[in-house]
N, C-alpha and C. Protein backbone atom coordinates (compact mmCIF):
# COMPACT_ATOMS: atom_id res chain seq x y z
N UNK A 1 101.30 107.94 119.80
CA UNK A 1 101.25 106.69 119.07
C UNK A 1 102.55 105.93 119.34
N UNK A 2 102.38 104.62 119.50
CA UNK A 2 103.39 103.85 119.57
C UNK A 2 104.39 103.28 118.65
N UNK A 3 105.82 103.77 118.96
CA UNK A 3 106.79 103.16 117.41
C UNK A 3 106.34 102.43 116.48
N UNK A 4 105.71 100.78 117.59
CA UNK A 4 105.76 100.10 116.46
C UNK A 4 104.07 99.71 115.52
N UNK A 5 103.68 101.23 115.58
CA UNK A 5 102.38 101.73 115.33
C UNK A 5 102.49 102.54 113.85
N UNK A 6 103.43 103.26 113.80
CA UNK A 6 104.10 104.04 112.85
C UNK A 6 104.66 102.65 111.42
N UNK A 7 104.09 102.88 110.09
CA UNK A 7 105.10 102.05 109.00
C UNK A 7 104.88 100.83 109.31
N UNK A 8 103.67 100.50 109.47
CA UNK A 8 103.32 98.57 109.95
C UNK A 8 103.86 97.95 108.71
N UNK A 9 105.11 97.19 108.36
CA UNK A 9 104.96 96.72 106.67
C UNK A 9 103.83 96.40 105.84
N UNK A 10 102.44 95.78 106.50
CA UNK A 10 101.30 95.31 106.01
C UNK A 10 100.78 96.44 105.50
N UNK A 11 100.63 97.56 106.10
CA UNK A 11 99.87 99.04 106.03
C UNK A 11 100.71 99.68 104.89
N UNK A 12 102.07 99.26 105.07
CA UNK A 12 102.79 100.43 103.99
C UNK A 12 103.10 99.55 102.22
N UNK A 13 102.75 98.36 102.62
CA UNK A 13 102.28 97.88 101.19
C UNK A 13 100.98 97.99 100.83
N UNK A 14 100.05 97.81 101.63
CA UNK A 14 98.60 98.33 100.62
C UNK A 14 98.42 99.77 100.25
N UNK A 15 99.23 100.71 100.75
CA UNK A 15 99.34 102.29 100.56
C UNK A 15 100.32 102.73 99.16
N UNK A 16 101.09 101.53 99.48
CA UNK A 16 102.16 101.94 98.09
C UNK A 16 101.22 101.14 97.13
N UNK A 17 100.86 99.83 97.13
CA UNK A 17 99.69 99.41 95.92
C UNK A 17 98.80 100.87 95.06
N UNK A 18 98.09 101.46 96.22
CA UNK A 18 97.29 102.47 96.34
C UNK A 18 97.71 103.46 95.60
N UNK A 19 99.03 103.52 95.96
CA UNK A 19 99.79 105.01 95.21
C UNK A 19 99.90 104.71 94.08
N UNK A 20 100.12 103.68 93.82
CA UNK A 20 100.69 103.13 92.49
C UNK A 20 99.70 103.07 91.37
N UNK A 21 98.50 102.40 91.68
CA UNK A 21 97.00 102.31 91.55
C UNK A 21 97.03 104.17 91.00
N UNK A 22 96.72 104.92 91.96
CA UNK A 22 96.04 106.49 92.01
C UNK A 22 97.46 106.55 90.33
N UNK A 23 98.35 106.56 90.31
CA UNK A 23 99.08 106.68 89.30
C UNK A 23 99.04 106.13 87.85
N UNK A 24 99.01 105.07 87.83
CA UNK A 24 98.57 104.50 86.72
C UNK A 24 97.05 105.12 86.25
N UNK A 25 95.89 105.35 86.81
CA UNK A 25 94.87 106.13 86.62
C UNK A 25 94.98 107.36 86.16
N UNK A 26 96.08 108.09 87.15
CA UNK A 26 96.17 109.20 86.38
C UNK A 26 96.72 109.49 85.03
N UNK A 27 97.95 108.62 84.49
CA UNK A 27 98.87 109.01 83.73
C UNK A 27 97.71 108.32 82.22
N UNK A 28 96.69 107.26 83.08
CA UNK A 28 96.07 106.33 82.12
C UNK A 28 94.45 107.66 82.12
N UNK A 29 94.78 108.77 82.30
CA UNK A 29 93.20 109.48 82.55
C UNK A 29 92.13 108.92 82.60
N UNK A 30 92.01 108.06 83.61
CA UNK A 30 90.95 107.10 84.21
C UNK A 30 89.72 107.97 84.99
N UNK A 31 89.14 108.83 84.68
CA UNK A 31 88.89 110.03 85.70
C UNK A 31 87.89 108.83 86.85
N UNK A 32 87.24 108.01 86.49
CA UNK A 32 86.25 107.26 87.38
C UNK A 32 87.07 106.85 88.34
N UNK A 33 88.51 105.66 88.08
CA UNK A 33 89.13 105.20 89.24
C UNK A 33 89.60 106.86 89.52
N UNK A 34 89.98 107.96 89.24
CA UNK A 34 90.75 108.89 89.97
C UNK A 34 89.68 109.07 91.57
N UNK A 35 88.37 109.39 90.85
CA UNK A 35 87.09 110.00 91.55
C UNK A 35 87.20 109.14 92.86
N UNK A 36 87.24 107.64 92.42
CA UNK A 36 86.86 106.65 93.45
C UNK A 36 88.00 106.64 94.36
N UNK A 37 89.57 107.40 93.72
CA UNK A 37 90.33 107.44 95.10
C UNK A 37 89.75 108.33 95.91
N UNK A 38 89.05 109.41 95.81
CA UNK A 38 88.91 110.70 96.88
C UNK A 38 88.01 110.19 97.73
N UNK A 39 87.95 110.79 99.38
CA UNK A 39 86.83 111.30 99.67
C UNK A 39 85.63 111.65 99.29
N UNK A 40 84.65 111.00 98.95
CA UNK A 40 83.30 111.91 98.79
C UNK A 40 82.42 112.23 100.05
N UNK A 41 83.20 113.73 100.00
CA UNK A 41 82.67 114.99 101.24
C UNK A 41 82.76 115.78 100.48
N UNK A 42 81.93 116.85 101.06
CA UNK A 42 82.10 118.40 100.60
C UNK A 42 83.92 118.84 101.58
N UNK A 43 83.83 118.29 102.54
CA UNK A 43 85.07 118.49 102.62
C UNK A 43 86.58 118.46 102.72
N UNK A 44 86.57 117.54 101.34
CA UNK A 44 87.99 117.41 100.92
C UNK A 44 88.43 118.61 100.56
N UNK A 45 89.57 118.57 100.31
CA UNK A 45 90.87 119.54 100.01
C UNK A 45 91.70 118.99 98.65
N UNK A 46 92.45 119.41 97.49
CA UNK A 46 93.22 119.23 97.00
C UNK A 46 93.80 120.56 96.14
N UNK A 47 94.62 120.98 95.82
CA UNK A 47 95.13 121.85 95.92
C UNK A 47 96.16 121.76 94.80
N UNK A 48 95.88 121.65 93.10
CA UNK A 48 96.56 121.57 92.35
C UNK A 48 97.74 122.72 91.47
N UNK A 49 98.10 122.49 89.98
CA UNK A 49 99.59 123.48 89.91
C UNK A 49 98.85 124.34 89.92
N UNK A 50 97.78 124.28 89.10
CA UNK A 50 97.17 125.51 88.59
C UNK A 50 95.42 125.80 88.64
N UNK A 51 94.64 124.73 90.09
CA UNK A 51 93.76 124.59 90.09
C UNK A 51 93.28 124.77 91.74
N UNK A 52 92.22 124.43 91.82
CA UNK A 52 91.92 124.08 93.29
C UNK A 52 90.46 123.32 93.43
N UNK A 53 90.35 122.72 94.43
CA UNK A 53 88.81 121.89 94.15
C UNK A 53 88.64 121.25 96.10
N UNK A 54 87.78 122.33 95.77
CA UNK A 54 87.26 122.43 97.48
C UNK A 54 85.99 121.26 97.29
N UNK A 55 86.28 119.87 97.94
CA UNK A 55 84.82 118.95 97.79
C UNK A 55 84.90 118.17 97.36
N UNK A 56 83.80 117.63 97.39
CA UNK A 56 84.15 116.47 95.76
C UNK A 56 82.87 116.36 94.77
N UNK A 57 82.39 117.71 94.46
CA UNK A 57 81.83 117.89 93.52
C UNK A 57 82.64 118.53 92.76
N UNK A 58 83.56 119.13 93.33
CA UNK A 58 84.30 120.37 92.62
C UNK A 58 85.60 119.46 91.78
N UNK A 59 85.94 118.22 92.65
CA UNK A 59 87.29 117.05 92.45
C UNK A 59 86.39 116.49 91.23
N UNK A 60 85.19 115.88 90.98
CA UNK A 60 84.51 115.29 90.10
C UNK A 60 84.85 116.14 88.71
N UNK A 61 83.88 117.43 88.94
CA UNK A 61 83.71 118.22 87.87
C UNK A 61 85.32 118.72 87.22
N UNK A 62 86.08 118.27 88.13
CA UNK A 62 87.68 118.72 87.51
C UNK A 62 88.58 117.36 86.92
N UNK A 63 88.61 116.32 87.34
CA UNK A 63 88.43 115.02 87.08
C UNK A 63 88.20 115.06 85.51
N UNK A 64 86.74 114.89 85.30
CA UNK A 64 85.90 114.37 83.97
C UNK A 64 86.06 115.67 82.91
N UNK A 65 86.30 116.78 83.17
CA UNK A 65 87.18 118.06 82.31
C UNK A 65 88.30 118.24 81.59
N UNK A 66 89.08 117.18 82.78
CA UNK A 66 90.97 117.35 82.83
C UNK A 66 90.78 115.85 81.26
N UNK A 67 91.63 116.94 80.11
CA UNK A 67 92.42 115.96 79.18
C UNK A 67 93.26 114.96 80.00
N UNK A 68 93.90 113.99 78.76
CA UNK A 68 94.54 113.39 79.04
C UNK A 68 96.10 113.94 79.15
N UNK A 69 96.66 112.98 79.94
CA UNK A 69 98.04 114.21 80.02
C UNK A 69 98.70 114.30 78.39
N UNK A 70 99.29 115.06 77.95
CA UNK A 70 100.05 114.95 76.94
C UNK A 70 101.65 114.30 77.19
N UNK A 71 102.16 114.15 78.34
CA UNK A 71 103.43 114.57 78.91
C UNK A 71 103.72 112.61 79.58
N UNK A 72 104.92 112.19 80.22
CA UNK A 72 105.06 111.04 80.94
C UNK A 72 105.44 111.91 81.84
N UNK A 73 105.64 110.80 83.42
CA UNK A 73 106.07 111.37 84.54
C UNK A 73 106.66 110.16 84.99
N UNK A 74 108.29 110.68 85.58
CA UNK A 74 108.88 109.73 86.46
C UNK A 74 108.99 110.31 88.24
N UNK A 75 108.68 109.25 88.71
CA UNK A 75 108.40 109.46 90.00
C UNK A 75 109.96 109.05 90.88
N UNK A 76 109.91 109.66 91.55
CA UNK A 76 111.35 109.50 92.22
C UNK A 76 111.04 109.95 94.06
N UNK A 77 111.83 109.75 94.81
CA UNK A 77 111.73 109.75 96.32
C UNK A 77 110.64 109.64 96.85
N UNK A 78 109.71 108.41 96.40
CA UNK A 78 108.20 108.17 97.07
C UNK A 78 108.44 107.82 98.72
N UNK A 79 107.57 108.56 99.11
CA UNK A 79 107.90 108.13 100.83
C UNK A 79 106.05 107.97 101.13
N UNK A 80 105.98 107.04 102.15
CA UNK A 80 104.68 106.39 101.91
C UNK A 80 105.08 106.01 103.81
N UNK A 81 104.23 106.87 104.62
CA UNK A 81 104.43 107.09 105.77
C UNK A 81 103.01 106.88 106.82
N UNK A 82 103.20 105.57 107.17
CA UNK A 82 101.72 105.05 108.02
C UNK A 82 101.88 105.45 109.11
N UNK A 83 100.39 105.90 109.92
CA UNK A 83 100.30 105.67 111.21
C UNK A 83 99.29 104.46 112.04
N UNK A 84 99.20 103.71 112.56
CA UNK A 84 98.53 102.94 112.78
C UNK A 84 98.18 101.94 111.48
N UNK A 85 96.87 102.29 111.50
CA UNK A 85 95.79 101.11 110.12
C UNK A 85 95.16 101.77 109.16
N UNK A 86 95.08 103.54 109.59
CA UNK A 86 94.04 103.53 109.39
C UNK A 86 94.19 105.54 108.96
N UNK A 87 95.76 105.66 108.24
CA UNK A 87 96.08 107.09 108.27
C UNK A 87 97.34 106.66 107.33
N UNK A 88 97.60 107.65 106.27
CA UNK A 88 98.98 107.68 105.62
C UNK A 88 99.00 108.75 105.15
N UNK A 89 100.62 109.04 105.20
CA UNK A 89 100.65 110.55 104.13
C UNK A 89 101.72 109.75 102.72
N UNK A 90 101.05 110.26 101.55
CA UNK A 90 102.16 109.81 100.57
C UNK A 90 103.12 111.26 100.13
N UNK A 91 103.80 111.20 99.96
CA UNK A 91 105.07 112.10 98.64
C UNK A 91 105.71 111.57 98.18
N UNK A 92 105.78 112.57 97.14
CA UNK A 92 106.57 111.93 95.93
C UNK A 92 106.82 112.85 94.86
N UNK A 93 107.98 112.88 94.37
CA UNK A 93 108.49 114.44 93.80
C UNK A 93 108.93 113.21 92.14
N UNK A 94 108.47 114.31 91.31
CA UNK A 94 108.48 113.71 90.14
C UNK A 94 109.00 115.32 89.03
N UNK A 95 109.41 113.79 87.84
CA UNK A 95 109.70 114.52 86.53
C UNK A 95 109.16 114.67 85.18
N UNK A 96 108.23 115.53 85.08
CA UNK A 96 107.77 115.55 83.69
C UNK A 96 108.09 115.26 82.35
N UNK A 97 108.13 114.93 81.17
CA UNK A 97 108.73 115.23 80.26
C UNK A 97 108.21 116.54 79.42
N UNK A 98 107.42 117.63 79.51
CA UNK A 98 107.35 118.39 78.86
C UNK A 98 107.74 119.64 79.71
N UNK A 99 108.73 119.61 80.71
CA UNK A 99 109.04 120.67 81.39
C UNK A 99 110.22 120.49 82.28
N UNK A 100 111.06 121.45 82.59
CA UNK A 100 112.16 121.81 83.37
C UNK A 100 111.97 121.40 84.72
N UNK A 101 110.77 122.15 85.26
CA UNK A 101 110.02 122.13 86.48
C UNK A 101 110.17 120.78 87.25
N UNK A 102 110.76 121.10 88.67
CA UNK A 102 110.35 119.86 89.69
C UNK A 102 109.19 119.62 89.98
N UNK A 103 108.28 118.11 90.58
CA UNK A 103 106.98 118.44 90.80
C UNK A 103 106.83 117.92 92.17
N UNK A 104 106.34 117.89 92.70
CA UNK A 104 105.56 117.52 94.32
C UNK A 104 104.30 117.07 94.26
N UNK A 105 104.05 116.35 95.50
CA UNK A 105 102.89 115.55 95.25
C UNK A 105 102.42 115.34 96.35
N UNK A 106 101.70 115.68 97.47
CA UNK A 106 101.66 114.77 99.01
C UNK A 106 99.76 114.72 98.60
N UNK A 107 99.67 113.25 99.53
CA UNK A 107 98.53 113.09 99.40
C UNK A 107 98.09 112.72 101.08
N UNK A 108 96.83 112.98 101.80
CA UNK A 108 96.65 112.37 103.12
C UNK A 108 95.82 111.09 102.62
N UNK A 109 95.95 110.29 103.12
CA UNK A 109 95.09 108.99 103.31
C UNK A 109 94.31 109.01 104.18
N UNK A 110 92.99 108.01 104.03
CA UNK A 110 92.47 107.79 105.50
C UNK A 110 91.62 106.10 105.19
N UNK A 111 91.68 105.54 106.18
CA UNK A 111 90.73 104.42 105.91
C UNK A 111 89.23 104.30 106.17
N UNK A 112 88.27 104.57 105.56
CA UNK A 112 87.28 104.88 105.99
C UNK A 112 86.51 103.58 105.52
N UNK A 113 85.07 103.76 105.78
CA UNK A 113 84.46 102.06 105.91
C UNK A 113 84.32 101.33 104.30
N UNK A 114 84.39 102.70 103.85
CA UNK A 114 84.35 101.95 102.05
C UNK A 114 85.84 101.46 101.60
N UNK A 115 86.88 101.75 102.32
CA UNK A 115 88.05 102.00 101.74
C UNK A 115 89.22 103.09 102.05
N UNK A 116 90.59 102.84 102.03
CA UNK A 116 90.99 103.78 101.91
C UNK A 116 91.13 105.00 101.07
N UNK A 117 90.72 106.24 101.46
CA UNK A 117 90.05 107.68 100.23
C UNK A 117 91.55 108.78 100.59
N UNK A 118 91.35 109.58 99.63
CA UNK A 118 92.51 110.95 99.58
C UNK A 118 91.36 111.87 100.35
N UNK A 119 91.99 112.41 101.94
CA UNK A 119 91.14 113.44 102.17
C UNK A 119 91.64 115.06 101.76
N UNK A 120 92.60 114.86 101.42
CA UNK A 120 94.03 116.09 101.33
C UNK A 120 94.71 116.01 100.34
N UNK A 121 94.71 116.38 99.41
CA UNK A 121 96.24 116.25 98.64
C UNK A 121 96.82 117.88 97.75
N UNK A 122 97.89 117.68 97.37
CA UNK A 122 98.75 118.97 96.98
C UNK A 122 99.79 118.75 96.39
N UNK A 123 99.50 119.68 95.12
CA UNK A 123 100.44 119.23 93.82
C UNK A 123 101.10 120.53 93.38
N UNK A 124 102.55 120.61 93.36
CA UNK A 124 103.09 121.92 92.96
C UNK A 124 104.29 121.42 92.08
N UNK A 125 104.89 122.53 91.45
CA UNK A 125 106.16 122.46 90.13
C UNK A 125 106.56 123.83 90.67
N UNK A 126 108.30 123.18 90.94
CA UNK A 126 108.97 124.76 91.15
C UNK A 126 110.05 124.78 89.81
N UNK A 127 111.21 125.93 90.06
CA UNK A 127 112.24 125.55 89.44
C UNK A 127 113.25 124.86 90.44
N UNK A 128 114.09 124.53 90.24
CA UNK A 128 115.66 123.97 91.03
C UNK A 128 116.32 125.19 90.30
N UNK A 129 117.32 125.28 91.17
CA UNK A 129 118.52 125.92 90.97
C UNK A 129 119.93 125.67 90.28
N UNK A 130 120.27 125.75 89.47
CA UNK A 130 121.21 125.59 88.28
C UNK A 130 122.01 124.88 88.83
C-alpha cells in the first residue's frame, strides 16, 4: 500500500466519528446502535474481559443481556489507524471508575456496502505496576 494510502484525513475522521459514536452507545447501553456497529456474519470475532462471542448471533444475544454499565470510562491514547477507504484498526486504552485495572480496546473496521461494521474487536483490563 501506498504512504499516502495509509491515515487519509477524510478516512480518519469518519472512523474517529465512528469510535466516538460505538462509545457513547456503549457507556449510553444502546444495545441496538451497539448491534448495528458489528458485522452481521457468523464470522465475527470479539473477544471480551470476561466473555467471548463468536458471530453475531452470539454479539446480539450478549449485547441485549449486558446491563447497563454501573461504572464511567475515560478514554485516553486513542489511535485510529486507516488503510486506504475501506479498513481501520481503532485502540484505545481507558480508565474505569470502579477499578484499579488498565483497559484496552482494539477494534478492526471494515467498509462494507451497508457501512462501515467491527469485524474483530478485543477488550482486556490488566494491572500496571506500582
Amino acid at each position: 500500500m501506498k504512504a499516502g494510502e495509509i491515515d487519509r484525513p477524510a478516512v480518519v475522521a469518519e472512523l474517529t466519528r465512528l469510535f466516538h459514536d460505538y462509545e457513547r452507545a456503549l457507556m449510553g447501553n444502546d444495545a441496538e446502535a451497539l448491534i448495528a456497529c458489528f458485522w452481521a456474519d457468523a464470522r465475527l470475532t470479539r473477544y471480551g474481559i470476561a466473555d467471548r462471542q463468536l458471530g453475531i448471533d452470539e454479539m446480539i444475544a450478549f449485547r441485549r443481556a449486558t446491563p447497563a454499565p454501573g461504572f464511567t470510562r475515560r478514554l485516553e491514547n486513542l489511535r485510529i489507524t486507516t488503510f486506504g477507504a475501506e479498513l481501520a484498526v481503532a485502540q484505545v486504552e481507558f480508565v474505569r471508575s470502579d477499578t484499579a485495572l488498565r483497559g484496552f480496546q482494539s477494534q478492526t473496521w471494515v467498509r462494507m456496502d451497508n457501512g462501515w461494521k467491527i469485524v474483530a474487536a478485543h477488550v482486556s483490563m490488566i494491572p500496571l505496576p506500582a
